[in-house]
N, C-alpha and C. Protein backbone atom coordinates (compact mmCIF):
# COMPACT_ATOMS: atom_id res chain seq x y z
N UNK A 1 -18.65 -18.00 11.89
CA UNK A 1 -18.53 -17.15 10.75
C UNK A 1 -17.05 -16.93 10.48
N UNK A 2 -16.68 -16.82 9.11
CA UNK A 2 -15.35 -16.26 8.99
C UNK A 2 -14.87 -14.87 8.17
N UNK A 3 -14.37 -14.56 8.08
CA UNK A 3 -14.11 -12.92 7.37
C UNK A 3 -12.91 -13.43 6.89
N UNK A 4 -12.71 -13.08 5.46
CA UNK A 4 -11.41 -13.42 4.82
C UNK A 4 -11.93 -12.25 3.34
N UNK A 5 -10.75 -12.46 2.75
CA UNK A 5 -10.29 -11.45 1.44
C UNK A 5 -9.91 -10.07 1.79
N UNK A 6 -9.73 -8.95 0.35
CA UNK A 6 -8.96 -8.20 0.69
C UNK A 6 -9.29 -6.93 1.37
N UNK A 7 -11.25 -7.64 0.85
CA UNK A 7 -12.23 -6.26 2.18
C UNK A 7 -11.11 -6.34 3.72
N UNK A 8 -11.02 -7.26 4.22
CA UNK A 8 -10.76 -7.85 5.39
C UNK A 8 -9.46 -6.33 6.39
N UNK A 9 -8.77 -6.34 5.30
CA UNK A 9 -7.57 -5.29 5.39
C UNK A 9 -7.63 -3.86 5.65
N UNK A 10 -8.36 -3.31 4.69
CA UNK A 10 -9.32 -2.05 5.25
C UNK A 10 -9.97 -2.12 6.45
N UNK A 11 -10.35 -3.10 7.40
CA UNK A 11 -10.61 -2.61 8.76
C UNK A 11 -9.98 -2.53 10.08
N UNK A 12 -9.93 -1.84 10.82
CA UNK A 12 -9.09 -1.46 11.68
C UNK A 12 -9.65 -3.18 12.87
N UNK A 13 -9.00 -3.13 13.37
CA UNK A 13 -9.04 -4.44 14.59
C UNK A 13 -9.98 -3.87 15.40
N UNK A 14 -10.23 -2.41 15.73
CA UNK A 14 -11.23 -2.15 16.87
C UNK A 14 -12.46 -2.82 16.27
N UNK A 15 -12.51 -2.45 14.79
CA UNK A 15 -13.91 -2.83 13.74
C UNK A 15 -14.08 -3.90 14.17
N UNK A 16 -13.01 -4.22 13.53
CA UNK A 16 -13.17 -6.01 13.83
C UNK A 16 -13.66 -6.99 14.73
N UNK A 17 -12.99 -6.21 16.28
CA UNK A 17 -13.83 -6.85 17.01
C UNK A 17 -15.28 -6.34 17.50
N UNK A 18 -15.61 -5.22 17.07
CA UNK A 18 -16.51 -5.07 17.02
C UNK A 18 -17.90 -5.71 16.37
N UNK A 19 -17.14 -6.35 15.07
CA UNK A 19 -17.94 -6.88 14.09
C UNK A 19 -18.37 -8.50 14.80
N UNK A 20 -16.69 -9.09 15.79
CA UNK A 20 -16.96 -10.46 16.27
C UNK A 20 -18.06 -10.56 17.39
N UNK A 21 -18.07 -9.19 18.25
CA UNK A 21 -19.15 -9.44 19.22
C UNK A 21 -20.65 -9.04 18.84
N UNK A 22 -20.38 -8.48 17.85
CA UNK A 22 -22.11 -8.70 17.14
C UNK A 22 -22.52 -9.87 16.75
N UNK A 23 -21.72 -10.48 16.65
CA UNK A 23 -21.76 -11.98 15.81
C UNK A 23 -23.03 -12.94 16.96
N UNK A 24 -22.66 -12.69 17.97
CA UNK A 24 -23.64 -13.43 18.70
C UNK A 24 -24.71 -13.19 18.59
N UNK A 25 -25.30 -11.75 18.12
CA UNK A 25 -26.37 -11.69 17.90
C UNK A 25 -27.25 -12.26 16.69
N UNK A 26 -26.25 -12.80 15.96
CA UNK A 26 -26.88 -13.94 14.79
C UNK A 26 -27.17 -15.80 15.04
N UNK A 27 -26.82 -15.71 16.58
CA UNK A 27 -26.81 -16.57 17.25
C UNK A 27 -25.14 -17.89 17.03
N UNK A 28 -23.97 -16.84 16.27
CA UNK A 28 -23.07 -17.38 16.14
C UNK A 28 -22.50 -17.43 17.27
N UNK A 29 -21.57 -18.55 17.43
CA UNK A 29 -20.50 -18.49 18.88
C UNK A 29 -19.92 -17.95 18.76
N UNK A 30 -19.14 -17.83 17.47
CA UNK A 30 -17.60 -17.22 17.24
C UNK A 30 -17.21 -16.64 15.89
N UNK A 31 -16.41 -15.60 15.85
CA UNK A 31 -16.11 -15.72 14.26
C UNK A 31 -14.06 -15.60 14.03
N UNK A 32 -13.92 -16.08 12.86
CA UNK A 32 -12.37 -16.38 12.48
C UNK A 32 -12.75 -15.13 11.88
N UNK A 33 -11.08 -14.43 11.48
CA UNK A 33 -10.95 -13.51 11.02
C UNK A 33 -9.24 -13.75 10.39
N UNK A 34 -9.55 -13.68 8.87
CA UNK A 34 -8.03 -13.55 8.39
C UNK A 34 -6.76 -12.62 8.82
N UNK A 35 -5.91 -12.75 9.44
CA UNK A 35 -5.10 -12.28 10.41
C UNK A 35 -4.17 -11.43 8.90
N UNK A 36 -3.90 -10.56 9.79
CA UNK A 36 -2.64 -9.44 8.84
C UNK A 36 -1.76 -8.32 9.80
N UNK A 37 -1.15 -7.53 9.40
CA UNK A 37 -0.20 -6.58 10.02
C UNK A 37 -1.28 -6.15 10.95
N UNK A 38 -2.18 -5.48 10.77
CA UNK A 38 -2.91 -4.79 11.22
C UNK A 38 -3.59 -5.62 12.72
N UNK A 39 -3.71 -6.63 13.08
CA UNK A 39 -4.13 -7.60 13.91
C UNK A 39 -2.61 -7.98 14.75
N UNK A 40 -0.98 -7.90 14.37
CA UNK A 40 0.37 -8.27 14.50
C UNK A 40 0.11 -7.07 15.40
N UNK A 41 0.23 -6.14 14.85
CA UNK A 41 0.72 -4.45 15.28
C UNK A 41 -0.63 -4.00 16.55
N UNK A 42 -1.80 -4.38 16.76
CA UNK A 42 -2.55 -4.24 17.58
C UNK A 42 -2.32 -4.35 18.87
N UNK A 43 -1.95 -6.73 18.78
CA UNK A 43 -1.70 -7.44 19.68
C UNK A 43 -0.04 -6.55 20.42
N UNK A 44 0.60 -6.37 19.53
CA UNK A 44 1.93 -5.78 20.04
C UNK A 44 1.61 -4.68 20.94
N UNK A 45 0.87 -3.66 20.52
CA UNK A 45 0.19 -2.18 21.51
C UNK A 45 -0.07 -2.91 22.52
N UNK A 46 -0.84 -3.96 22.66
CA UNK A 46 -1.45 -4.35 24.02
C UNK A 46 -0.67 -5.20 24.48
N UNK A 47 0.53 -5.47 24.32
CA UNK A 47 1.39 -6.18 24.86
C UNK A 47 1.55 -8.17 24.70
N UNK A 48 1.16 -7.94 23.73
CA UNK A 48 0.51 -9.61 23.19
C UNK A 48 1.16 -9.66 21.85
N UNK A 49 2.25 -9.16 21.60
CA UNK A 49 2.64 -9.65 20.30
C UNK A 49 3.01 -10.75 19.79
N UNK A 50 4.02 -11.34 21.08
CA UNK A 50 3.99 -12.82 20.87
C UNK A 50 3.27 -13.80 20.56
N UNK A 51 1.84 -13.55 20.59
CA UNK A 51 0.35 -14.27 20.58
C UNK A 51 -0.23 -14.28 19.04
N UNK A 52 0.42 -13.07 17.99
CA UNK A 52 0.12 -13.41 16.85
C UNK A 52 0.44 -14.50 16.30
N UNK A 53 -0.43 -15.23 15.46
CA UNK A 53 -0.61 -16.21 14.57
C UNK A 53 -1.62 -16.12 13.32
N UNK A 54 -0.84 -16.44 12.01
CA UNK A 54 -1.17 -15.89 10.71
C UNK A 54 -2.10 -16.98 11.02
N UNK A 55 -3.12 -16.54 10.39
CA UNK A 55 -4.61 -17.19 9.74
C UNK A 55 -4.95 -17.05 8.40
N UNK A 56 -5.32 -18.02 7.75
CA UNK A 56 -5.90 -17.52 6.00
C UNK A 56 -6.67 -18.79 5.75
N UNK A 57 -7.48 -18.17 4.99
CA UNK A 57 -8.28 -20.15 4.57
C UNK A 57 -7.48 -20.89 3.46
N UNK A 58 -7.88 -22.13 3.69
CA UNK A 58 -7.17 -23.06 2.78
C UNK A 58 -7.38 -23.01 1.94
N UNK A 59 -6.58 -23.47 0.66
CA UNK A 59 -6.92 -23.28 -0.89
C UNK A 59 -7.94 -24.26 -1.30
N UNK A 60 -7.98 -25.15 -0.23
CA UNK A 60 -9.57 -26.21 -1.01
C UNK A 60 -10.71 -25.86 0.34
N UNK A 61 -10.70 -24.44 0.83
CA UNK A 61 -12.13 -24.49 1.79
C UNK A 61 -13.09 -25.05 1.26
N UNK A 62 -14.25 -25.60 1.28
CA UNK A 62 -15.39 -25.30 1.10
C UNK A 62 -16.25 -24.62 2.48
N UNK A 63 -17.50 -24.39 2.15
CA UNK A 63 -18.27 -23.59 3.09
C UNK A 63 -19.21 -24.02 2.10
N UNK A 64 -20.46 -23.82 3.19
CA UNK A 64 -22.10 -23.74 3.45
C UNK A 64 -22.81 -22.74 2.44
N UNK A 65 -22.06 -21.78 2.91
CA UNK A 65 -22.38 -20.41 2.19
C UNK A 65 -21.95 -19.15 2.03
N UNK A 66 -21.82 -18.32 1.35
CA UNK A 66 -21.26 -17.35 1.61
C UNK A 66 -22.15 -16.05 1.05
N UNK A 67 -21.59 -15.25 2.02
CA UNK A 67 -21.91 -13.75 2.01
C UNK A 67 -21.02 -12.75 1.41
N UNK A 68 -20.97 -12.53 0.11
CA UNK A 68 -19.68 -11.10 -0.01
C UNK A 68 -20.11 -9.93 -0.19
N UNK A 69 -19.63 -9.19 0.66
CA UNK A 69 -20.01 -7.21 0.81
C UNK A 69 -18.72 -6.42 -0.11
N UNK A 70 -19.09 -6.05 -0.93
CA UNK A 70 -18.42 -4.77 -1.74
C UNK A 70 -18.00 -3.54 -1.19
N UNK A 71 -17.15 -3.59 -0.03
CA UNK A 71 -16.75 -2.27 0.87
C UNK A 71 -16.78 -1.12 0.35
N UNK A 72 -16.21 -1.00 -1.20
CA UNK A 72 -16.23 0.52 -1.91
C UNK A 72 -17.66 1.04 -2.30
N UNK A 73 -18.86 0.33 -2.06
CA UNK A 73 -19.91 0.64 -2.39
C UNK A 73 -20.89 0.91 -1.27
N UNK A 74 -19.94 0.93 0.33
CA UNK A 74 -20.60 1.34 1.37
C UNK A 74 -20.21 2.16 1.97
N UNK A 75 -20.43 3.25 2.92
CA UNK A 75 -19.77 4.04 3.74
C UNK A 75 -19.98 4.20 4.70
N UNK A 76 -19.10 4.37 6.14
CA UNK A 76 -18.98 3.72 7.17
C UNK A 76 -20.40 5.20 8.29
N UNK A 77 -20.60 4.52 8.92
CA UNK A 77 -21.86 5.82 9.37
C UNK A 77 -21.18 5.65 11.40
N UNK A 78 -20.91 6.57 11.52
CA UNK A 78 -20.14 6.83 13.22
C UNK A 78 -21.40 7.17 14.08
N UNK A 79 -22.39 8.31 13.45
CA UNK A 79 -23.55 8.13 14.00
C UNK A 79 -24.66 7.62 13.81
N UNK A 80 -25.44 6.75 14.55
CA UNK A 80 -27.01 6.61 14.11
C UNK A 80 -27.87 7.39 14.14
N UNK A 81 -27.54 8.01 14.47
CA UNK A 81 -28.77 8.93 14.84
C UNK A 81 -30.52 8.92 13.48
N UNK A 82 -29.81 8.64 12.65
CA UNK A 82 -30.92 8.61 11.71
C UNK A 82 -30.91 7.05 11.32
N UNK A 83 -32.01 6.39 11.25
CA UNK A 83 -32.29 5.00 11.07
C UNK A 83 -31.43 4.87 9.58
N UNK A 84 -30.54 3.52 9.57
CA UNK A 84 -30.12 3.43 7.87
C UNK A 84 -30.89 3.64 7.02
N UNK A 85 -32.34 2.74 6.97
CA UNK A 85 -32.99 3.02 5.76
C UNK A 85 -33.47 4.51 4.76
N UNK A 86 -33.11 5.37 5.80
CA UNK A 86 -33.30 6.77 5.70
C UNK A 86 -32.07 7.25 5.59
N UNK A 87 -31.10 6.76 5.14
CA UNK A 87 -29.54 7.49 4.43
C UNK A 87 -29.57 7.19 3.43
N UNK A 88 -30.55 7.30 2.30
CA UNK A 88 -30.51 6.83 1.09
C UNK A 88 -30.10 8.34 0.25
């Protein structure tokens, strides 16, 4: 799987990897993620700054398929406690 555009920026890196180890549960191996400050400035906290490397897709990707989520039209939920379908 890959995550790219400007949704991508609005999430914090904890998200992020949060979002990559769910990924297996779609039976993906792995997912790319468009790299930015926010991914630079992380690796640096943990002592890995040297290890950044910009990522972006190419201007002629193609792909299989795609999925796009409208971030301003969702809001982020910290607890479950109540099943999603019932936050309506």
């Amino acid at each position: 799987m890959e995550f790219v555009g400007p949704g991508v920026s609005a999430l914090s890196t904890d998200f992020r990897n949060s979002v990559d180890v769910m990924t297996a549960e779609t039976t993906c191996l792995s997912s790319v993620w468009q790299t930015d400050e926010e991914v630079h400035n992380w690796l640096a906290l943990h002592g890995r700054g040297q290890d950044y490397c910009q990522l972006n897709p190419q201007p002629m990707a193609y792909y299989d398929g795609c999925i796009s989520v409208d971030f301003k039209r969702h809001q982020t939920n910290d607890c479950a406690a109540v099943p999603p379908e019932q936050r309506v």
